[in-house]
Every structure is written in C-alpha cells, then in structure tokens.
Protein backbone atom coordinates (compact mmCIF):
# COMPACT_ATOMS: atom_id res chain seq x y z
CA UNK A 1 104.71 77.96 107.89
CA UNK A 2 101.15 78.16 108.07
CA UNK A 3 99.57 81.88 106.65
CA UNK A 4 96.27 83.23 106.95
CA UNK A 5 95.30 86.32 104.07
CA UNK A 6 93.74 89.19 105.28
CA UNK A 7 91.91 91.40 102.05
CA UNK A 8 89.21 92.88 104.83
CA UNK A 9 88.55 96.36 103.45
CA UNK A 10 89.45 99.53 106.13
CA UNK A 11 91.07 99.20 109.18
CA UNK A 12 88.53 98.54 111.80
CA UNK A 13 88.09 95.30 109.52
CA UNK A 14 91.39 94.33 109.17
CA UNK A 15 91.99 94.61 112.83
CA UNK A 16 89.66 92.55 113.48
CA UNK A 17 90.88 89.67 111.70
CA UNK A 18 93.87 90.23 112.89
CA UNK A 19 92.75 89.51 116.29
CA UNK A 20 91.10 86.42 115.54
CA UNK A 21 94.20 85.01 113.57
CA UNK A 22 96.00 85.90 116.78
CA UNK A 23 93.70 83.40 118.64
CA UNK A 24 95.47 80.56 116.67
CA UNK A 25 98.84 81.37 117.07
CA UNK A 26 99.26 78.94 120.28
CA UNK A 27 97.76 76.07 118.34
CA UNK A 28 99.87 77.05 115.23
CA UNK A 29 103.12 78.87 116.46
CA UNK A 30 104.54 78.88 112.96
CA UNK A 31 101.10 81.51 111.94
CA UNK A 32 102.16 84.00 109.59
CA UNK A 33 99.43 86.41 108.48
CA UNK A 34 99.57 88.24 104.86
CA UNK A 35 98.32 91.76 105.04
CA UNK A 36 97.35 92.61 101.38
CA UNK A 37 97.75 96.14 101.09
CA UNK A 38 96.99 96.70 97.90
CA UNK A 39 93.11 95.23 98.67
CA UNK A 40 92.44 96.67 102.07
CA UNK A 41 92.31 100.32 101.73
CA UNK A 42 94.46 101.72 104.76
CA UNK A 43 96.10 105.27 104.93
CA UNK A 44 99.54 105.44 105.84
CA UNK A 45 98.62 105.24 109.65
CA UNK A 46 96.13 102.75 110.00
CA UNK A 47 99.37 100.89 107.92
CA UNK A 48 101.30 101.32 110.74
CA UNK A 49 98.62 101.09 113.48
CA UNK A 50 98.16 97.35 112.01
CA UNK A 51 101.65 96.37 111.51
CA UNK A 52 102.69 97.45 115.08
CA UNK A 53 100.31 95.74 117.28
CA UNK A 54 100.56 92.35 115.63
CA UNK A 55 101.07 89.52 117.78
CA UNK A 56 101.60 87.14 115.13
CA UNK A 57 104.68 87.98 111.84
CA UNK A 58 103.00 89.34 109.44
CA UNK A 59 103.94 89.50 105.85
CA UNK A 60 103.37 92.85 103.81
CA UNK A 61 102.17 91.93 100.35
CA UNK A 62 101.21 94.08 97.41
CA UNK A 63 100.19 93.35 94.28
CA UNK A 64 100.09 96.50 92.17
CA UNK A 65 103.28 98.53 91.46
CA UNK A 66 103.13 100.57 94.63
CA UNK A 67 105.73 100.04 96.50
CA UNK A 68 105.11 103.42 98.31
CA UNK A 69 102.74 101.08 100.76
CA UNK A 70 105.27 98.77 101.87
CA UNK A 71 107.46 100.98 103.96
CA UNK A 72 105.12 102.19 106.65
CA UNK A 73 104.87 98.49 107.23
CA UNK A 74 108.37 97.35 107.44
CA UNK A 75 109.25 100.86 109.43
CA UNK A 76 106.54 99.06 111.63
CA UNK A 77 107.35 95.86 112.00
CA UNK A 78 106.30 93.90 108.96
CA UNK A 79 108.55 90.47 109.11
CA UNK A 80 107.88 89.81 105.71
CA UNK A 81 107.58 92.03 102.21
CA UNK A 82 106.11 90.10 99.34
CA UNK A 83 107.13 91.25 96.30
CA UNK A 84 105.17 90.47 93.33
CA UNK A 85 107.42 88.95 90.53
CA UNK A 86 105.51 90.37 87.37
CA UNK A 87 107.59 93.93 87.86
CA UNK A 88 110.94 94.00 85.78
CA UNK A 89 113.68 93.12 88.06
CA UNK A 90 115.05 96.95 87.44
CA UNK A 91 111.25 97.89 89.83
CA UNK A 92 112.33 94.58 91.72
CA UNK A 93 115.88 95.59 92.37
CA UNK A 94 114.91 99.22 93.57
CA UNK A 95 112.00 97.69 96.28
CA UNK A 96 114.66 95.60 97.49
CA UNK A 97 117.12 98.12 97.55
CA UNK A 98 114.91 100.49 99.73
CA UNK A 99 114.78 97.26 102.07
CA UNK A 100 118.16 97.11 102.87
CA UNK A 101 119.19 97.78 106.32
CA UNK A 102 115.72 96.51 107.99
CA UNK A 103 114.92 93.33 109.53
CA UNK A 104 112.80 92.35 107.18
CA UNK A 105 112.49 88.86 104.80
CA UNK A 106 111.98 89.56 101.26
CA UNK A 107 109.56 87.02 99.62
CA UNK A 108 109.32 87.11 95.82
CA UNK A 109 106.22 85.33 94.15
CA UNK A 110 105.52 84.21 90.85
CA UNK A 111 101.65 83.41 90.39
CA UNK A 112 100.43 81.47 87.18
CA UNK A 113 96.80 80.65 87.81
CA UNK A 114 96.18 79.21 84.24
CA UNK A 115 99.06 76.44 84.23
CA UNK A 116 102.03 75.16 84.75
CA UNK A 117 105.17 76.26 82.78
CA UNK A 118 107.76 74.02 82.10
CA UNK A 119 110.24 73.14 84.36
CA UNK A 120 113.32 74.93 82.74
CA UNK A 121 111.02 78.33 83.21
CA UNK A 122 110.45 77.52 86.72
CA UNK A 123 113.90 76.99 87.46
CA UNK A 124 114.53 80.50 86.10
CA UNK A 125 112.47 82.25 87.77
CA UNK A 126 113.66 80.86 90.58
CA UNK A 127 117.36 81.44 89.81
CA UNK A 128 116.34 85.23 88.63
CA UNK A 129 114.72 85.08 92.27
CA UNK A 130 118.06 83.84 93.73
CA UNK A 131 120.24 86.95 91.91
CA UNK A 132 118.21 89.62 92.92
CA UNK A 133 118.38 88.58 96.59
CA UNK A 134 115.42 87.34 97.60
CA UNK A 135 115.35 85.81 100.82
CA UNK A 136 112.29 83.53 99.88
CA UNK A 137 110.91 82.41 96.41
CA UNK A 138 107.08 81.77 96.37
CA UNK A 139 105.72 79.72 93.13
CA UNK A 140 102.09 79.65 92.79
CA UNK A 141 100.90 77.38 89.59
CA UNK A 142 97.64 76.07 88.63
CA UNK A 143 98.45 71.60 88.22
CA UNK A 144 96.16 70.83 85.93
CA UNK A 145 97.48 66.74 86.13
CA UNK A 146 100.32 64.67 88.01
CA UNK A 147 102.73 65.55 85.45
CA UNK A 148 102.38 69.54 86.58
CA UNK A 149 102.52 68.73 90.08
CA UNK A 150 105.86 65.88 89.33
CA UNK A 151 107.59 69.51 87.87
CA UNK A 152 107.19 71.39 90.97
CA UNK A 153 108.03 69.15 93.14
CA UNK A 154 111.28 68.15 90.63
CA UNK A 155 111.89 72.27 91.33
CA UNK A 156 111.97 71.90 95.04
CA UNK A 157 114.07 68.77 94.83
CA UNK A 158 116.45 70.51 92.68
CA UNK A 159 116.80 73.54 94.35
CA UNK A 160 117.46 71.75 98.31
C-alpha cells in the first residue's frame, strides 16, 4: 500500500490534491490517500463532498479527540478510519463501536517520534490493538540505530 497525506487547508485545496493523487492511481493501483481531518478545516459537507467523489480509497484520519469528524466520511465512503492510539481504549472502544455495521477498515496508530520503545511495549500495543478490533495496526517510531529498526522488524516477524 502506497499513501499519499493530504493536510491542504479548505476544501477547494484539498480537492485539488485529491485530483492530482488520482493521476497516479494507474501507475500505483494500490494508492491510498489519508485525508487528515483534523488539519484541513472542512465543514461537515465539504467532508462529504471530498469523501464521495474520490477515485482513489481514502483513509479518514484524525488526530485530536473528535471523533464527531469521522462519520460524515465513512457515511461517504471513507475505506479507511485511522484512529489515533493515544485515546484510552474506553474513547477507542466507543469510535469503533459507532463503526460497526459500515464497510469501513479500522486502522489504529501508535506514533513515537522521539524513539523506539522496547520490544515487549510494542508487542502490547499491538496486542491491545488486536483486542479492541482493529482491523489494521499502524506503528510509527523514530530508529535512532540498527538495534531500533532489528525490534520492529522482530514485531512484524512475530506477529505474521
């Protein structure tokens, strides 16, 4: 899966990029495009608007506890809802909840952009990820040397 992130602010913007990820998606047929809602600024409509006249799968993503801007995107098509991790899984648990019933895959990420934790924390996350029913777990560390990259790729080797 290849994905392009769209943070454009208003809609005019983000349609635009939009259209020019859309160029790609015969080169790249596995193109994914992340909307981040939480960065671009669109009313309820314009949410929609985007979200229905995608070409390409696009992933609804959201960083700040505000769930309320998912749903006019998975009511409209969204493919993907990414779900940031931070919340408590009680926050977590109601999102996905609220999901159920739609055609939609839930993503939940876990970003650490100072390091990377050890191994036995990344496997719980994961695991946590696994029990709350997320469809896909996204883990986003900061290697700092070859013994931070060896533990991520010892997570995906454990977790095949």
């Amino acid at each position: 899966m290849i994905c392009i992130t769209i943070c454009d602010f208003g809609y005019d913007a983000c349609r635009h990029a939009l259209r020019r990820c859309e160029r790609y998606l015969h080169t790249y047929p596995d193109l994914v495009v992340e909307i981040r809602l939480d960065l671009c600024g669109l009313n309820e409509e314009e949410n929609q608007r985007l979200f229905c006249d995608s070409k390409v799968p696009l992933i609804a993503t959201c960083r700040r506890r505000s769930s309320d801007l998912y749903f006019p995107a998975v009511l409209s098509g969204a493919s993907y809802i990414d779900i940031d991790g931070i919340q408590s899984n009680t926050d977590i648990q109601h999102i996905l909840q609220e999901l159920e019933g739609h055609k939609v895959q839930k993503i939940l990420s876990y970003q650490n952009f100072q390091k990377t934790p050890a191994l036995n924390e990344l496997i719980s996350y994961f695991e946590n990820g696994v029990s709350l029913g997320a469809d896909i777990i996204k883990i986003t560390t900061s290697a700092q040397n070859t013994e931070d990259t060896e533990k991520l790729l010892s997570l995906y080797i454990l977790q095949r």
